[in-house]
C-alpha atoms as a PDB file:
ATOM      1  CA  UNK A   1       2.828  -3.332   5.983  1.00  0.00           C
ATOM      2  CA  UNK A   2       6.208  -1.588   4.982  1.00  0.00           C
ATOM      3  CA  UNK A   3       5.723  -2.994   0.841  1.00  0.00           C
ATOM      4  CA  UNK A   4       2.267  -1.069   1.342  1.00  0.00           C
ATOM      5  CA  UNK A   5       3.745   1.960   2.588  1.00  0.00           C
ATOM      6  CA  UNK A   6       6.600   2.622   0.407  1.00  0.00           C
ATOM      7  CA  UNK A   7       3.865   1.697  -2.341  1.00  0.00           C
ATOM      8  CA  UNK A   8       1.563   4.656  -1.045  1.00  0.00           C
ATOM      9  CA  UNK A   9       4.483   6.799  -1.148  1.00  0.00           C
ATOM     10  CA  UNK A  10       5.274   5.656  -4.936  1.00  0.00           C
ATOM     11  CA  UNK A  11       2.410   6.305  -6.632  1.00  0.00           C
ATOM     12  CA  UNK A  12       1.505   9.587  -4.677  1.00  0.00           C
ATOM     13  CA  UNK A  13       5.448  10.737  -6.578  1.00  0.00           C
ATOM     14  CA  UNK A  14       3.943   9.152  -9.925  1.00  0.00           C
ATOM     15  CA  UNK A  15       0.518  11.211  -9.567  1.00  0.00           C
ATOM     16  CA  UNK A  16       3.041  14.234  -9.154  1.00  0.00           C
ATOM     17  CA  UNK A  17       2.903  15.093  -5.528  1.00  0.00           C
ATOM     18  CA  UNK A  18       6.855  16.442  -4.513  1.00  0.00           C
ATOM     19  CA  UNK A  19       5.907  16.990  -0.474  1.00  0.00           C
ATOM     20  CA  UNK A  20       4.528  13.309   0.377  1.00  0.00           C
ATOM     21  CA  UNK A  21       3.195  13.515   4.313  1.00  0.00           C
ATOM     22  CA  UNK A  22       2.972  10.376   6.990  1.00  0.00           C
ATOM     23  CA  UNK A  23      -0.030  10.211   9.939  1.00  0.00           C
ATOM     24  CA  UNK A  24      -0.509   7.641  11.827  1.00  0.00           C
ATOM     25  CA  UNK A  25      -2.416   6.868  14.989  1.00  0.00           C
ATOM     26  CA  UNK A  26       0.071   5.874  18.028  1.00  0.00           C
ATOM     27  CA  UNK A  27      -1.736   2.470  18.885  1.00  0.00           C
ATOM     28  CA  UNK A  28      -1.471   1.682  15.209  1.00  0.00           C
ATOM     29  CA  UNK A  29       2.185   1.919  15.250  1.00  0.00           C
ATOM     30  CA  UNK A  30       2.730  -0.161  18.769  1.00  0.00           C
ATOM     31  CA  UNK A  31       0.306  -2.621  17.405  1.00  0.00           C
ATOM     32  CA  UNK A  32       2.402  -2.998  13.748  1.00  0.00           C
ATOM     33  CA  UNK A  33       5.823  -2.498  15.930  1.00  0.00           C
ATOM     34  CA  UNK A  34       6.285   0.657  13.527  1.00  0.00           C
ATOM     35  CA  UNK A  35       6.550  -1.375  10.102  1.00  0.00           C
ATOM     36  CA  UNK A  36       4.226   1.064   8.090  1.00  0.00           C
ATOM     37  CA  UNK A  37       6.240   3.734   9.132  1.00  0.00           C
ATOM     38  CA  UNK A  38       9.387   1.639   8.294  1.00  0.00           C
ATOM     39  CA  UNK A  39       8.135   1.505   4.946  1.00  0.00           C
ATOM     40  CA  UNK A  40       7.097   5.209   4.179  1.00  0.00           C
ATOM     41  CA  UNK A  41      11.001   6.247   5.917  1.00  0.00           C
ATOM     42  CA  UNK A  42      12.478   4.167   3.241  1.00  0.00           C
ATOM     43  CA  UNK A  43      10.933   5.070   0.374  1.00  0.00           C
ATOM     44  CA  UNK A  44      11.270   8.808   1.590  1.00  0.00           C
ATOM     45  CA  UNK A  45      15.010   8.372   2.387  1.00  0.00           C
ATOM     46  CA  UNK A  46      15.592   6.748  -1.198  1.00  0.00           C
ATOM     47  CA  UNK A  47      13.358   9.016  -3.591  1.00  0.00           C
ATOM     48  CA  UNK A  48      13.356  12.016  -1.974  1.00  0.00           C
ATOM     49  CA  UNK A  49      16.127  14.036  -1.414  1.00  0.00           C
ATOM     50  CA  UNK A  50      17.713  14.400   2.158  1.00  0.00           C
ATOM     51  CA  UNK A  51      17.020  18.327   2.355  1.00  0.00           C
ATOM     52  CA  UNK A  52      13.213  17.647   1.199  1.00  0.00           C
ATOM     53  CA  UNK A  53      12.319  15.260   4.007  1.00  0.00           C
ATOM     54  CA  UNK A  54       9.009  15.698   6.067  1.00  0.00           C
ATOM     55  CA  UNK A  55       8.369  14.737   9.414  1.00  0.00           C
ATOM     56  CA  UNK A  56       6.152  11.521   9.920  1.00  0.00           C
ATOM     57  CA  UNK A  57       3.193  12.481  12.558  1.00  0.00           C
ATOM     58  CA  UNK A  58       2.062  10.147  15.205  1.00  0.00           C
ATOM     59  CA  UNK A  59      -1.101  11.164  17.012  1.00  0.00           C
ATOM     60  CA  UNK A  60      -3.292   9.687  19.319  1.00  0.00           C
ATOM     61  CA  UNK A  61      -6.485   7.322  18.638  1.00  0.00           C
ATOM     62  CA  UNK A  62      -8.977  10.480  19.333  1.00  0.00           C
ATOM     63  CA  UNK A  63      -8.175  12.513  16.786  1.00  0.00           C
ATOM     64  CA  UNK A  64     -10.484  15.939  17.644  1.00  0.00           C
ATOM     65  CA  UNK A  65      -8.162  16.084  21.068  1.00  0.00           C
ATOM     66  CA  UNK A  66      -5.248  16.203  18.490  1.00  0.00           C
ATOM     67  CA  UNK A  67      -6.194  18.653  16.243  1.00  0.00           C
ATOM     68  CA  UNK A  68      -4.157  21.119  17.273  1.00  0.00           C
ATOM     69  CA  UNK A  69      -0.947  18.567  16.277  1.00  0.00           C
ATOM     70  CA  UNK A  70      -2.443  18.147  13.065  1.00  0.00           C
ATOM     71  CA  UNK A  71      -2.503  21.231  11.986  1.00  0.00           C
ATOM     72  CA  UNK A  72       0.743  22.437  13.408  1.00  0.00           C
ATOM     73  CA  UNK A  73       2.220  19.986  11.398  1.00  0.00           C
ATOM     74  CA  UNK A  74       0.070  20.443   8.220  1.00  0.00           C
ATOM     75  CA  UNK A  75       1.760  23.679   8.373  1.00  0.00           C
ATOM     76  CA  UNK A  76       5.279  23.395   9.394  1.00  0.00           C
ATOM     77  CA  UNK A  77       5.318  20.429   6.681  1.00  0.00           C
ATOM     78  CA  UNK A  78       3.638  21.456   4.074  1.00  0.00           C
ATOM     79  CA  UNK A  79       2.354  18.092   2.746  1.00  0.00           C
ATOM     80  CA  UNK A  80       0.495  18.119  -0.802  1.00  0.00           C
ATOM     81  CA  UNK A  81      -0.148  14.442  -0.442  1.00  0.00           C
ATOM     82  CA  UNK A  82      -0.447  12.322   2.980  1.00  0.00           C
ATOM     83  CA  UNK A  83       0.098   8.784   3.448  1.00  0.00           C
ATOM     84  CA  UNK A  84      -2.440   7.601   6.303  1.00  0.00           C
ATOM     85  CA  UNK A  85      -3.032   4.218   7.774  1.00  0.00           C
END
């Protein structure tokens, strides 16, 4: 799960994207003890530079209740490219 990550996050940086988001779905993460995440903070702490970090976003399985969180983060991040399990 963490090799898959960091490889989402890879090629979205080879396809050009600079601003490379994380969402996940909280049950996803408890069930995967956070490795997927794991895998997209590493490959964001080692290609992308410390000031140019985003937030990863952890939301719950019903996504229409947590629109609101989505799109406050779509815009306090910024992402151009979003890697989703």
């Amino acid at each position: 799960q963490s090799h898959c990550a960091r490889l989402a996050f890879e090629k979205a940086l080879e396809h050009g994207y600079k601003r490379v988001g994380y969402v996940s779905d909280v049950r996803f993460e408890r069930n995967t003890h956070g490795h997927f995440r794991e895998g997209y903070l590493n490959a964001q702490e080692e290609l992308v530079p410390r000031g140019r970090h985003l937030k990863p976003l952890a939301v719950g399985a019903d996504a229409r209740r947590h629109e609101g969180e989505l799109l406050a983060w779509l815009q306090s991040e910024k992402p151009d490219a979003v890697v989703t399990t």
